[in-house]
PDB file of N, CA and C in Angstrom:
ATOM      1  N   UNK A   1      64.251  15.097  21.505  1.00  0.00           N
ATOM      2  CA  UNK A   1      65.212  14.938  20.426  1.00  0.00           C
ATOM      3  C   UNK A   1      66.533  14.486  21.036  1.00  0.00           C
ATOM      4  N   UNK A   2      67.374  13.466  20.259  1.00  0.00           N
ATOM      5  CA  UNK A   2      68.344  13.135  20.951  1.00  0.00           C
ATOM      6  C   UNK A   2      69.888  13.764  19.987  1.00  0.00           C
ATOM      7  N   UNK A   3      70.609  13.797  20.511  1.00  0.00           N
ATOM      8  CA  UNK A   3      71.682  14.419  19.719  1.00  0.00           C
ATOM      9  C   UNK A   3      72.882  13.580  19.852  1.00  0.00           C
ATOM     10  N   UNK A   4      73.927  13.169  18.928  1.00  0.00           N
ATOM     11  CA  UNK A   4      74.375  12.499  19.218  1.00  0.00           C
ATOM     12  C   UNK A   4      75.708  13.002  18.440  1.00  0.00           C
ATOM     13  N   UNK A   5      76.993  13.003  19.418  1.00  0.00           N
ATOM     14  CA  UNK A   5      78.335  13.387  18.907  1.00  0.00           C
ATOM     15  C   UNK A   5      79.316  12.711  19.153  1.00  0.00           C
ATOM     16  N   UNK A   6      80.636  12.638  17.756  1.00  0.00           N
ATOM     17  CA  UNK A   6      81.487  11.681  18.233  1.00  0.00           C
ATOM     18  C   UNK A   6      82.175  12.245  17.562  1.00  0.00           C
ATOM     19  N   UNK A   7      83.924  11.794  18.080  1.00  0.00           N
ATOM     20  CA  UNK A   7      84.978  12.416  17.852  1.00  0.00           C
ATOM     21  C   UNK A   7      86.071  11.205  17.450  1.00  0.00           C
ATOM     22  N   UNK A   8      86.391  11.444  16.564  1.00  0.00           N
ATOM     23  CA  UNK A   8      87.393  10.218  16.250  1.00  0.00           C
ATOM     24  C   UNK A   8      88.628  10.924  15.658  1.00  0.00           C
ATOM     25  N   UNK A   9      89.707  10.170  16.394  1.00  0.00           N
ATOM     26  CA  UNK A   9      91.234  10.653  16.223  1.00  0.00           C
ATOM     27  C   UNK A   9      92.237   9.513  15.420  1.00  0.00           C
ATOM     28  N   UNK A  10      92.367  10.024  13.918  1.00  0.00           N
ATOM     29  CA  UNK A  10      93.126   9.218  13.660  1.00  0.00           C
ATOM     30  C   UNK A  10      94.539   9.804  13.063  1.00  0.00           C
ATOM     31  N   UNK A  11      95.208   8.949  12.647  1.00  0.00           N
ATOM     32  CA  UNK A  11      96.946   8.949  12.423  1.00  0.00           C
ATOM     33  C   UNK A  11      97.143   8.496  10.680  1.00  0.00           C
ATOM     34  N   UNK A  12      97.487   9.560  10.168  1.00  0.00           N
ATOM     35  CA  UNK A  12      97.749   9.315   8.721  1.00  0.00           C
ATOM     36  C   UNK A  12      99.169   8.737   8.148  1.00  0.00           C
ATOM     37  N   UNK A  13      99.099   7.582   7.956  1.00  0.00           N
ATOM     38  CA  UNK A  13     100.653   7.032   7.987  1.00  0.00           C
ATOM     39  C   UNK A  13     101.133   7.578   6.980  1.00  0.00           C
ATOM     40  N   UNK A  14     102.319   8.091   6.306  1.00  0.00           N
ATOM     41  CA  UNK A  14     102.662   8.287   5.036  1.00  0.00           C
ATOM     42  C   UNK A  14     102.444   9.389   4.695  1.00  0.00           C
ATOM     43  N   UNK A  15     101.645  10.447   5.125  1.00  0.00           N
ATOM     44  CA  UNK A  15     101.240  11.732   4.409  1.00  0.00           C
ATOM     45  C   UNK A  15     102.404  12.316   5.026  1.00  0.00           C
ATOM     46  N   UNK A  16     103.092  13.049   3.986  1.00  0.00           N
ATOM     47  CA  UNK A  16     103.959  14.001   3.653  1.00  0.00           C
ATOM     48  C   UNK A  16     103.928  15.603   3.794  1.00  0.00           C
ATOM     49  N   UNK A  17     102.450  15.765   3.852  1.00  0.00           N
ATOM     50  CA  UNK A  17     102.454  17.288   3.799  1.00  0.00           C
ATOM     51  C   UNK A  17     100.677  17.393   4.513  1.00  0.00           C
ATOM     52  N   UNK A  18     100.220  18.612   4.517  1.00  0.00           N
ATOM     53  CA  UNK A  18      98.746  18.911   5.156  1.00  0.00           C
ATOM     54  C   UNK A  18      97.827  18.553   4.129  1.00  0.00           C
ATOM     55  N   UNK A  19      98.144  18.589   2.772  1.00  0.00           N
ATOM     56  CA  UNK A  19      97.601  18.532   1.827  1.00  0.00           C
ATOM     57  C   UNK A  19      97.249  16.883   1.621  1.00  0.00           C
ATOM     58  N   UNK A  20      98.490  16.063   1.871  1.00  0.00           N
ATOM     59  CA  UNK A  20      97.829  14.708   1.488  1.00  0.00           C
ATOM     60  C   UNK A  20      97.182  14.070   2.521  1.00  0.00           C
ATOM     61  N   UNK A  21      97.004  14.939   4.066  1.00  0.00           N
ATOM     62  CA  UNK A  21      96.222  14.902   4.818  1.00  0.00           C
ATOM     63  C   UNK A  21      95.020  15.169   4.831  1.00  0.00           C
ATOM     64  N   UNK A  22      94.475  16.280   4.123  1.00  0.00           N
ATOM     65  CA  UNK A  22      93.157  16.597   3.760  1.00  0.00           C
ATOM     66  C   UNK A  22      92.613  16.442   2.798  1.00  0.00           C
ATOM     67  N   UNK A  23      93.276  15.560   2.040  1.00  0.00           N
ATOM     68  CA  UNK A  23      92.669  14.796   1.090  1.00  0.00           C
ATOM     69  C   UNK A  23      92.017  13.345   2.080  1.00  0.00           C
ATOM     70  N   UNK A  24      92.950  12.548   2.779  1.00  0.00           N
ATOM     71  CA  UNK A  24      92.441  11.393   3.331  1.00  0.00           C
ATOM     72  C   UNK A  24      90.995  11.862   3.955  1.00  0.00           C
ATOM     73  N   UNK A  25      90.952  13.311   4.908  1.00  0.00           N
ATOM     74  CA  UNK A  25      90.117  13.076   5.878  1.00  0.00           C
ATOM     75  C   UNK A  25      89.127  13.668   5.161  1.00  0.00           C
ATOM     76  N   UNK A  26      88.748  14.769   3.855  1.00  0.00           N
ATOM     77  CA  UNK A  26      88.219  14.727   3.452  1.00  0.00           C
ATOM     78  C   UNK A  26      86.877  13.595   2.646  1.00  0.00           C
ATOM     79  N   UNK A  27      87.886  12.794   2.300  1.00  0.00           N
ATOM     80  CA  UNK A  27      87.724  11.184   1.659  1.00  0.00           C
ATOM     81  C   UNK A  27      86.475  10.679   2.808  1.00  0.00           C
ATOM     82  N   UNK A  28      87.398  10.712   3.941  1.00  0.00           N
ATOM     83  CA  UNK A  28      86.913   9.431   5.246  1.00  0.00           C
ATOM     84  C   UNK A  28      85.407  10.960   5.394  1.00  0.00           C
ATOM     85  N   UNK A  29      85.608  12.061   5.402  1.00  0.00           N
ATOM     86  CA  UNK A  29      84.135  12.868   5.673  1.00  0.00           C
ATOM     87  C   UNK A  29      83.298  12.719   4.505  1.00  0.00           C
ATOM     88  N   UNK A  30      83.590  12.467   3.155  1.00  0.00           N
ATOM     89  CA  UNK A  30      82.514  12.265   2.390  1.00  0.00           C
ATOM     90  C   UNK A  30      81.945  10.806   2.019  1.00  0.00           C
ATOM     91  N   UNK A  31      82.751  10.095   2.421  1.00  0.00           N
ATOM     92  CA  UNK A  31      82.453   8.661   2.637  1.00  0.00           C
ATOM     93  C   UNK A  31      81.146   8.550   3.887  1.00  0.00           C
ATOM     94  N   UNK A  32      81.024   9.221   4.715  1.00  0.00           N
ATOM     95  CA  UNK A  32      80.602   8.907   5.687  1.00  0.00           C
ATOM     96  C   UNK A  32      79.466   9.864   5.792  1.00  0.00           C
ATOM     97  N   UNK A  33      79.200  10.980   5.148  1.00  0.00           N
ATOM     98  CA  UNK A  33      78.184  11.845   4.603  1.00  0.00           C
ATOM     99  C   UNK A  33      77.067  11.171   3.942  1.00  0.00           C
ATOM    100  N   UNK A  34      77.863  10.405   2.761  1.00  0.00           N
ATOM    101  CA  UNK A  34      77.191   9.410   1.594  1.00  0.00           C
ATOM    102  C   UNK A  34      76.809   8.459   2.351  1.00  0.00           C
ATOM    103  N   UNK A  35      77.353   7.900   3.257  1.00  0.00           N
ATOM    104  CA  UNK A  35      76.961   6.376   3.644  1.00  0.00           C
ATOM    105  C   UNK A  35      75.924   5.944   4.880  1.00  0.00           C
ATOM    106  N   UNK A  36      75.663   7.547   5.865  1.00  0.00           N
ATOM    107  CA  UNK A  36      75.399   7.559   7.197  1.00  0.00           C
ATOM    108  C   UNK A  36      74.237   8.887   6.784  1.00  0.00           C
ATOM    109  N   UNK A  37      74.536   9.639   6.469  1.00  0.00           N
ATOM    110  CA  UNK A  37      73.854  11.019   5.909  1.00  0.00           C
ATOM    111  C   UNK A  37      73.372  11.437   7.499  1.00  0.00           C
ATOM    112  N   UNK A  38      74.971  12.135   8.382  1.00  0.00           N
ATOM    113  CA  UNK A  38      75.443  12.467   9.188  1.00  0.00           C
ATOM    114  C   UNK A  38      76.351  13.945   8.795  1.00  0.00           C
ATOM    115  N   UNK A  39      76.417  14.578   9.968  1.00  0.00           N
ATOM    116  CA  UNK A  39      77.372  15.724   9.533  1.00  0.00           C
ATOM    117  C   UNK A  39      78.792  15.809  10.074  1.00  0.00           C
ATOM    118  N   UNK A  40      79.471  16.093   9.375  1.00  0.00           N
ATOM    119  CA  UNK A  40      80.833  15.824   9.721  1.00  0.00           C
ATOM    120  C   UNK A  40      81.815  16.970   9.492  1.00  0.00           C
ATOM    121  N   UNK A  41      82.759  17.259  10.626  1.00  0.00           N
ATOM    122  CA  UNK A  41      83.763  18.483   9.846  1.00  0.00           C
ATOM    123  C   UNK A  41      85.511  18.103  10.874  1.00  0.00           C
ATOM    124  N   UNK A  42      86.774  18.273  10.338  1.00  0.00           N
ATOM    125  CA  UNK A  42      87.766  18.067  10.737  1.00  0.00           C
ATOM    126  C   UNK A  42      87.674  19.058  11.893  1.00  0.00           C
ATOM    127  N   UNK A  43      87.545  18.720  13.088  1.00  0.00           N
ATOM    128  CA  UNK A  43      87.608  19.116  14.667  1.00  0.00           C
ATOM    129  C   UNK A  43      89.103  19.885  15.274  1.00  0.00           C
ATOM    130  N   UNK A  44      90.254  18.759  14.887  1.00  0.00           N
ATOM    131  CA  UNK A  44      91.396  19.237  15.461  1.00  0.00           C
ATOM    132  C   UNK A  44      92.398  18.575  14.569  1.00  0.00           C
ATOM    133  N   UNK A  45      93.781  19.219  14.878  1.00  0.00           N
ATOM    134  CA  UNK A  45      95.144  18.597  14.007  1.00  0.00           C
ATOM    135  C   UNK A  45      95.094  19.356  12.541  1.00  0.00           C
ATOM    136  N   UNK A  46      94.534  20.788  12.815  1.00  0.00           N
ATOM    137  CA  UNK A  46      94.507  21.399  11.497  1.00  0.00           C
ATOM    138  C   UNK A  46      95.671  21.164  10.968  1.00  0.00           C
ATOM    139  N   UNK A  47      96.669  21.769  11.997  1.00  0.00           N
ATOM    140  CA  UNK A  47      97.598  22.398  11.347  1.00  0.00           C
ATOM    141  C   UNK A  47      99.103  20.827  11.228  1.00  0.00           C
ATOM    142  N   UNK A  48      98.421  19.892  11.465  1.00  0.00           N
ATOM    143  CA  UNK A  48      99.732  18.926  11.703  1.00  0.00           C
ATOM    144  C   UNK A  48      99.374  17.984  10.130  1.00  0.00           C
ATOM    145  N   UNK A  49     100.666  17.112   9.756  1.00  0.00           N
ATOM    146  CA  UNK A  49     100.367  16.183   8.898  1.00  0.00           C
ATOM    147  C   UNK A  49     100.108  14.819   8.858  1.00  0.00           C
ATOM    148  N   UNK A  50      99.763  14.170  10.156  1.00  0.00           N
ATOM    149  CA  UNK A  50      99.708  12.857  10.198  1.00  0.00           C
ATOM    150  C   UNK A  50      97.872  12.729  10.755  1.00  0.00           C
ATOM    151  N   UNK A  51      98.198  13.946  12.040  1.00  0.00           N
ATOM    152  CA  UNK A  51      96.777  13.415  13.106  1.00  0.00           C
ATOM    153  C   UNK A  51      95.589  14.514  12.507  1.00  0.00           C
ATOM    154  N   UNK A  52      94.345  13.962  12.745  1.00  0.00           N
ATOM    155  CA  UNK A  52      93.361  14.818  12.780  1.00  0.00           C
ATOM    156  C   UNK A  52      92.696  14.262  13.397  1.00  0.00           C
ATOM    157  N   UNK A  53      91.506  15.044  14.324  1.00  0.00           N
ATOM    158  CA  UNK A  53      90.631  14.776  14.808  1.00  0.00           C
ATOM    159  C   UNK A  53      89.035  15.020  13.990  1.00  0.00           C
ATOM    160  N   UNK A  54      88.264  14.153  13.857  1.00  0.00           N
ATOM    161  CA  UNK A  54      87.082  13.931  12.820  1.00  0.00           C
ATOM    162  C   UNK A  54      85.412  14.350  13.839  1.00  0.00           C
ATOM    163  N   UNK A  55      84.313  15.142  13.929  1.00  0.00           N
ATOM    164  CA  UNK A  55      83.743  15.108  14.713  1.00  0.00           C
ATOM    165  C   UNK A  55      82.392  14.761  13.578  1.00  0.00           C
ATOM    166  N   UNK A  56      81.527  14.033  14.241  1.00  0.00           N
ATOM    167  CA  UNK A  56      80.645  12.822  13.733  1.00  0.00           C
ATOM    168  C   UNK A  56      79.361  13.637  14.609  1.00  0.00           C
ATOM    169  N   UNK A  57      78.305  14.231  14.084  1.00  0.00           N
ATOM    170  CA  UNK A  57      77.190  14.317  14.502  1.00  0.00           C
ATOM    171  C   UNK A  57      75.816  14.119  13.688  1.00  0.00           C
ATOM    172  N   UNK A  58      74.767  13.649  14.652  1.00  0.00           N
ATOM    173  CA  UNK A  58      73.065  12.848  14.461  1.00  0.00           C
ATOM    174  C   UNK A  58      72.138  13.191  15.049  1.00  0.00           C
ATOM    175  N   UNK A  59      71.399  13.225  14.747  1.00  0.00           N
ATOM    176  CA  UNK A  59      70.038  13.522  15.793  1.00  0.00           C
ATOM    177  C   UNK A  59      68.992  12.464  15.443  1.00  0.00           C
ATOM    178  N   UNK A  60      68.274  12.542  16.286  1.00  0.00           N
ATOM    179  CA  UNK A  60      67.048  11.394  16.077  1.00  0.00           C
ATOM    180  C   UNK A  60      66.079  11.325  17.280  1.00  0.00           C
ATOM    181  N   UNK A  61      65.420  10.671  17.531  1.00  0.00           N
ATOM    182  CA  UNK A  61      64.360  10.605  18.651  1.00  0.00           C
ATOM    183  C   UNK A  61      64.430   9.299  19.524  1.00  0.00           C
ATOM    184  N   UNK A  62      65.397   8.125  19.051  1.00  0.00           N
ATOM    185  CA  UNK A  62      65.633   6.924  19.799  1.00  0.00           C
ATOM    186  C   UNK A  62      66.750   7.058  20.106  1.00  0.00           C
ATOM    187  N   UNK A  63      67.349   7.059  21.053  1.00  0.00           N
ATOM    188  CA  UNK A  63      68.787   6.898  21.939  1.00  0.00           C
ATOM    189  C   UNK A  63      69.292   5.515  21.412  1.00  0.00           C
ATOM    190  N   UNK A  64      68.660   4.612  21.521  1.00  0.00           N
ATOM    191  CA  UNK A  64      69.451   3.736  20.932  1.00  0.00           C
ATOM    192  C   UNK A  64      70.047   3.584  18.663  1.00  0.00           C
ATOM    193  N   UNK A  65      69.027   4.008  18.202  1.00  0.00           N
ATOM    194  CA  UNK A  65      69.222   4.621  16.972  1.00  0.00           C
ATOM    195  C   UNK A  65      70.180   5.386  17.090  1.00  0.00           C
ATOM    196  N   UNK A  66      70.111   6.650  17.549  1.00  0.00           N
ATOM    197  CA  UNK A  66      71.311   7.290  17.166  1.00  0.00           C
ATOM    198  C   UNK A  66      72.765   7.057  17.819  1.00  0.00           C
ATOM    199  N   UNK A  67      72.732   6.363  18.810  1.00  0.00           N
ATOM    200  CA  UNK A  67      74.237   5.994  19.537  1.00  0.00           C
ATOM    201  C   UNK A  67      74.837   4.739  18.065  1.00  0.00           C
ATOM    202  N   UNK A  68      73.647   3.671  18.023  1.00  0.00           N
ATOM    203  CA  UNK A  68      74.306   2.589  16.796  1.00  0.00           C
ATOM    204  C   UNK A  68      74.556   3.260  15.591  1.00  0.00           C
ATOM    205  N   UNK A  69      73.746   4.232  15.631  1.00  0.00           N
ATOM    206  CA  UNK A  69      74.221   5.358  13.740  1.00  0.00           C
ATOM    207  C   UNK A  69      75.890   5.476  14.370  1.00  0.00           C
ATOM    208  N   UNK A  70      76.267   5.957  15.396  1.00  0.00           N
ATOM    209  CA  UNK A  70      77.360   6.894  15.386  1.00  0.00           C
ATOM    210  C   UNK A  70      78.391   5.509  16.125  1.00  0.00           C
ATOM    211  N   UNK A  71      78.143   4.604  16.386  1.00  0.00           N
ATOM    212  CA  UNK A  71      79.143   3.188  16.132  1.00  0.00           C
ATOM    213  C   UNK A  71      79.419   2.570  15.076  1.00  0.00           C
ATOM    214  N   UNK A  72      78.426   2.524  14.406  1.00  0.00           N
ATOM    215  CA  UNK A  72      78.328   2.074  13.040  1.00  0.00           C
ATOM    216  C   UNK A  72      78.917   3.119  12.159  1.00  0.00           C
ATOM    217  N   UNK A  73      79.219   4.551  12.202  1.00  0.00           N
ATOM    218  CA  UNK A  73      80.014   5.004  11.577  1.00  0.00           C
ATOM    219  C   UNK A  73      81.628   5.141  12.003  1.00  0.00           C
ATOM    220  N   UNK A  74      81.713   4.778  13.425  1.00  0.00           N
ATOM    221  CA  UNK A  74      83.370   4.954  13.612  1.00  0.00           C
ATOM    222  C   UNK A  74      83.519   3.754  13.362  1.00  0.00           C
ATOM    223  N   UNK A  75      83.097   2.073  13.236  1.00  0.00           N
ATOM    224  CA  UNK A  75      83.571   1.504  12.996  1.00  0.00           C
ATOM    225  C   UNK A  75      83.683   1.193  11.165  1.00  0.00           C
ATOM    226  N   UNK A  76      82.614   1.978  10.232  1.00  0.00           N
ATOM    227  CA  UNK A  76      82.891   2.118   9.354  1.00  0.00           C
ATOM    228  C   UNK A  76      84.315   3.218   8.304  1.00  0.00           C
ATOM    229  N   UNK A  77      84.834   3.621   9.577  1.00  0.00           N
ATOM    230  CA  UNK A  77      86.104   5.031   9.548  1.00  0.00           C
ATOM    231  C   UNK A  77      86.853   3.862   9.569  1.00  0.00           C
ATOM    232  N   UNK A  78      87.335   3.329  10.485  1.00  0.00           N
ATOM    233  CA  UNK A  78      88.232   1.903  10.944  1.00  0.00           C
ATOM    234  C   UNK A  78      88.125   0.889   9.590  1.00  0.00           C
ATOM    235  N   UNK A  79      87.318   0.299   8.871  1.00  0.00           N
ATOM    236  CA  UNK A  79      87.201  -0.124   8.162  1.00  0.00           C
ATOM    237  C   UNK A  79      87.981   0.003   6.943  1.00  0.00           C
ATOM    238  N   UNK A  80      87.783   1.331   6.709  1.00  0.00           N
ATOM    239  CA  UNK A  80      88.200   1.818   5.343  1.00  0.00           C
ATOM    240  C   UNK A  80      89.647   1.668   5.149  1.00  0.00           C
ATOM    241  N   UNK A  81      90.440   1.667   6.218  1.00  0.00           N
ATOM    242  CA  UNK A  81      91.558   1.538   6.385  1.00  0.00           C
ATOM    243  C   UNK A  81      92.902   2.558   5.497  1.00  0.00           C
ATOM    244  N   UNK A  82      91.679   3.783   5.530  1.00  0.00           N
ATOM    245  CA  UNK A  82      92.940   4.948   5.117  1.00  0.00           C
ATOM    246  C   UNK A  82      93.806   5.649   6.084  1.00  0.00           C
ATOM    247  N   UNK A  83      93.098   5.484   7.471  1.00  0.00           N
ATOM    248  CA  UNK A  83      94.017   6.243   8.195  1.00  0.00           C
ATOM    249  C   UNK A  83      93.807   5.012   9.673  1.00  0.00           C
ATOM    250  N   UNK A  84      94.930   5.089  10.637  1.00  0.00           N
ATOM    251  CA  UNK A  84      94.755   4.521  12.069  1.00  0.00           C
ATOM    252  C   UNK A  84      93.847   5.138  12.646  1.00  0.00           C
ATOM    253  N   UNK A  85      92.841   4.357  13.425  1.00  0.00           N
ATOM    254  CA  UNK A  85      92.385   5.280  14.377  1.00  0.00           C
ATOM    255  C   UNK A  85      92.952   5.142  15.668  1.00  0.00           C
ATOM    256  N   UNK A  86      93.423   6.372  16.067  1.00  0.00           N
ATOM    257  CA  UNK A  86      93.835   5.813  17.376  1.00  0.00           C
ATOM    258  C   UNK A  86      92.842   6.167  18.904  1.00  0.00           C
ATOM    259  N   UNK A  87      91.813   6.748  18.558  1.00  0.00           N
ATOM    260  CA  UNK A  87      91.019   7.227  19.605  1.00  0.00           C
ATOM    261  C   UNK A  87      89.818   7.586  19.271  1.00  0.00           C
ATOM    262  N   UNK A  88      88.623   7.157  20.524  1.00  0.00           N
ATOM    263  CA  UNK A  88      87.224   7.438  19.645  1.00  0.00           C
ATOM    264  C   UNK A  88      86.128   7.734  20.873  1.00  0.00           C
ATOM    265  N   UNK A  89      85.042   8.547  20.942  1.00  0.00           N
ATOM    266  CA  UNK A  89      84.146   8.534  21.524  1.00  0.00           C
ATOM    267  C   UNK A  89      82.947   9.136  21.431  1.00  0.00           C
ATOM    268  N   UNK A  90      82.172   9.084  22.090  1.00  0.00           N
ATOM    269  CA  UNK A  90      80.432   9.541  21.695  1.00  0.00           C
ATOM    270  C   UNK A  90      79.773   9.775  22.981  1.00  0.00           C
ATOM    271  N   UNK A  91      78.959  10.838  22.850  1.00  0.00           N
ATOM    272  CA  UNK A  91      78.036  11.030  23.247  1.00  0.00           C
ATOM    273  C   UNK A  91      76.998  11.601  23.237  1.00  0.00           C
ATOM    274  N   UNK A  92      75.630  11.297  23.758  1.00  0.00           N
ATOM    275  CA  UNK A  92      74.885  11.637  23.124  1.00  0.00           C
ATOM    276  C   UNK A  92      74.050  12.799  24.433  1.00  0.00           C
ATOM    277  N   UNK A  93      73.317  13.732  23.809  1.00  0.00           N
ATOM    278  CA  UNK A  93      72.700  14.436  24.516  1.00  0.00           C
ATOM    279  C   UNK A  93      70.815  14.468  24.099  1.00  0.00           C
ATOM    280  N   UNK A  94      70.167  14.281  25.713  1.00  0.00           N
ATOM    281  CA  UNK A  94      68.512  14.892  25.288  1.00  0.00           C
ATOM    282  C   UNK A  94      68.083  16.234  25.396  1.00  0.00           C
ATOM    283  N   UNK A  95      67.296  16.686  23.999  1.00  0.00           N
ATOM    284  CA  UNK A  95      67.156  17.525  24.398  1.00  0.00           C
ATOM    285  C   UNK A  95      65.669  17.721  24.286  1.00  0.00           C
ATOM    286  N   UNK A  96      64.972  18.687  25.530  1.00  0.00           N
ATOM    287  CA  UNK A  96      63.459  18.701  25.436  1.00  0.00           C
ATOM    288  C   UNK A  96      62.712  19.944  24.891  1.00  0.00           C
ATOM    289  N   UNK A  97      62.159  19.876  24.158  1.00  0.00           N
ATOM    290  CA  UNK A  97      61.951  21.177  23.464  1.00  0.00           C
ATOM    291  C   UNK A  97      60.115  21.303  23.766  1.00  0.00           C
ATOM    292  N   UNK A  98      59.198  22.426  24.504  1.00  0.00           N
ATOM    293  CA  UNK A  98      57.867  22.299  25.074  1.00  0.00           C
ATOM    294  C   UNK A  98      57.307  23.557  24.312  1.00  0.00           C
ATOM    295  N   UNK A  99      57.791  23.656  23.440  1.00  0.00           N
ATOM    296  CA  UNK A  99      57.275  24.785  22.325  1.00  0.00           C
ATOM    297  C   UNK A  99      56.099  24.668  21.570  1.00  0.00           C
ATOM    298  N   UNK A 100      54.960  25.702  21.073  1.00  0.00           N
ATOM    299  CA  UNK A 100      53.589  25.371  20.501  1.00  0.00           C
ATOM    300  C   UNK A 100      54.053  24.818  19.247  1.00  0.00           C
ATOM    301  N   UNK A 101      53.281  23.813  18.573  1.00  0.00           N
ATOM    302  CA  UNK A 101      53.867  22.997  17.682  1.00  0.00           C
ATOM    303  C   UNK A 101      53.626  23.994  16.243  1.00  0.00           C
ATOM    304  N   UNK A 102      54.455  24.169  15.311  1.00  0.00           N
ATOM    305  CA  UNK A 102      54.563  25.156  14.111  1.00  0.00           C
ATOM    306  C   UNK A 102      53.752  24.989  13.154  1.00  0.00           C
ATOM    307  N   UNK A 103      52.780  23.686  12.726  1.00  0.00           N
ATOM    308  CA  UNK A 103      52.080  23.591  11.708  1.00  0.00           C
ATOM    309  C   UNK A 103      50.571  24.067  12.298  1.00  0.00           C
ATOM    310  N   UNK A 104      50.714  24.017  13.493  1.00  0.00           N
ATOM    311  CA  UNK A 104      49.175  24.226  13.740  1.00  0.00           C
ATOM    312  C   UNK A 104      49.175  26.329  14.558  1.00  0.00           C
ATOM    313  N   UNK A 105      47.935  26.759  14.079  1.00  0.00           N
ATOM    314  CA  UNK A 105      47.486  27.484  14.722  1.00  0.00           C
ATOM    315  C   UNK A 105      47.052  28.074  15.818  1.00  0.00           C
ATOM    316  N   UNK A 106      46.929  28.980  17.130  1.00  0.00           N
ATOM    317  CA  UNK A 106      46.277  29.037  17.661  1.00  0.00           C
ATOM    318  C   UNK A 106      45.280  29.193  17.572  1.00  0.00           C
ATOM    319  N   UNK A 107      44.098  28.541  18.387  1.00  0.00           N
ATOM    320  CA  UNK A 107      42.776  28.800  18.101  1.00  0.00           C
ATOM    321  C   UNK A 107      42.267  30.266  18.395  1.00  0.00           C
ATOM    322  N   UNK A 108      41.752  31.333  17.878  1.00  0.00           N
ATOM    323  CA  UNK A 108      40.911  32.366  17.594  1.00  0.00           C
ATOM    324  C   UNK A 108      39.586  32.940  18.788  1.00  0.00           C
ATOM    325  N   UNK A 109      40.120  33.852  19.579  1.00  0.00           N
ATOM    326  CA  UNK A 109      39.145  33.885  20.516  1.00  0.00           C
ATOM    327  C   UNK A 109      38.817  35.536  20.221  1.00  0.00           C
ATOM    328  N   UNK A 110      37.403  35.208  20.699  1.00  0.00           N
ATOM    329  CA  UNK A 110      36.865  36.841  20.459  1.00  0.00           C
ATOM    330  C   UNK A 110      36.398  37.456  21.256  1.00  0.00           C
ATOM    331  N   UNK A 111      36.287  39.075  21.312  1.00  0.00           N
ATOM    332  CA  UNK A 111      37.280  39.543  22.539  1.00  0.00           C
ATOM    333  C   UNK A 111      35.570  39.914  23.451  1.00  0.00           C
ATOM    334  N   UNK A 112      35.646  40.330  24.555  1.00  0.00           N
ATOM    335  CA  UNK A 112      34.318  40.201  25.064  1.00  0.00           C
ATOM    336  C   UNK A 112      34.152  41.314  25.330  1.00  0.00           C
ATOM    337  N   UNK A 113      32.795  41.875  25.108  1.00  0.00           N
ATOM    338  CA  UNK A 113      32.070  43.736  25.077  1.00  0.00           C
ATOM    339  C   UNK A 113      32.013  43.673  26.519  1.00  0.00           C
TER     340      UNK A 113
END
């Protein structure tokens, strides 16, 4: 399984308060929920009114699939052109999981006299 995370830092020009801040990044996280059907939650810059940091995560089984999901969504953040981005990155992690598989059974052995 591959995992894939990204962090994007952008700059809210014009917002006045935290509030018309978390409206934008809200916006730019459900935009990108709907459009990528990715998970997303505000990372950092809780407490400020311009910057936040956005964290972007995927999973999948092709490394190359999920790195282009998670380019294709920061450059779809950039796009929208509600907030600057001023900083961005990704990475992705494998992970190997050698566990008995859950739909199937063990087979049934009987016990010997």
């Amino acid at each position: 399984m591959i995992v894939g995370a990204a962090v994007v830092e952008i700059h809210v020009h014009g917002s006045q308060s935290l509030k018309q801040k978390r409206g934008v990044v809200r916006s730019i996280a459900q935009r990108l929920r709907n459009q990528f059907n990715v998970s997303v939650a505000e990372i950092g810059g809780q407490g400020t009114w311009q910057r936040a940091e956005i964290g972007i995560a995927a999973t999948g089984n092709d490394r190359r699939y999920v790195r282009g999901l998670l380019d294709r969504a920061l450059d779809f953040v950039e796009n929208l052109h509600l907030a600057e981005v001023v900083g961005s990155d990704v990475e992705l992690l494998e992970m190997c999981y050698e566990g008995a598989p859950s739909d199937q059974e063990e087979p049934e052995t009987e016990a010997e006299e």
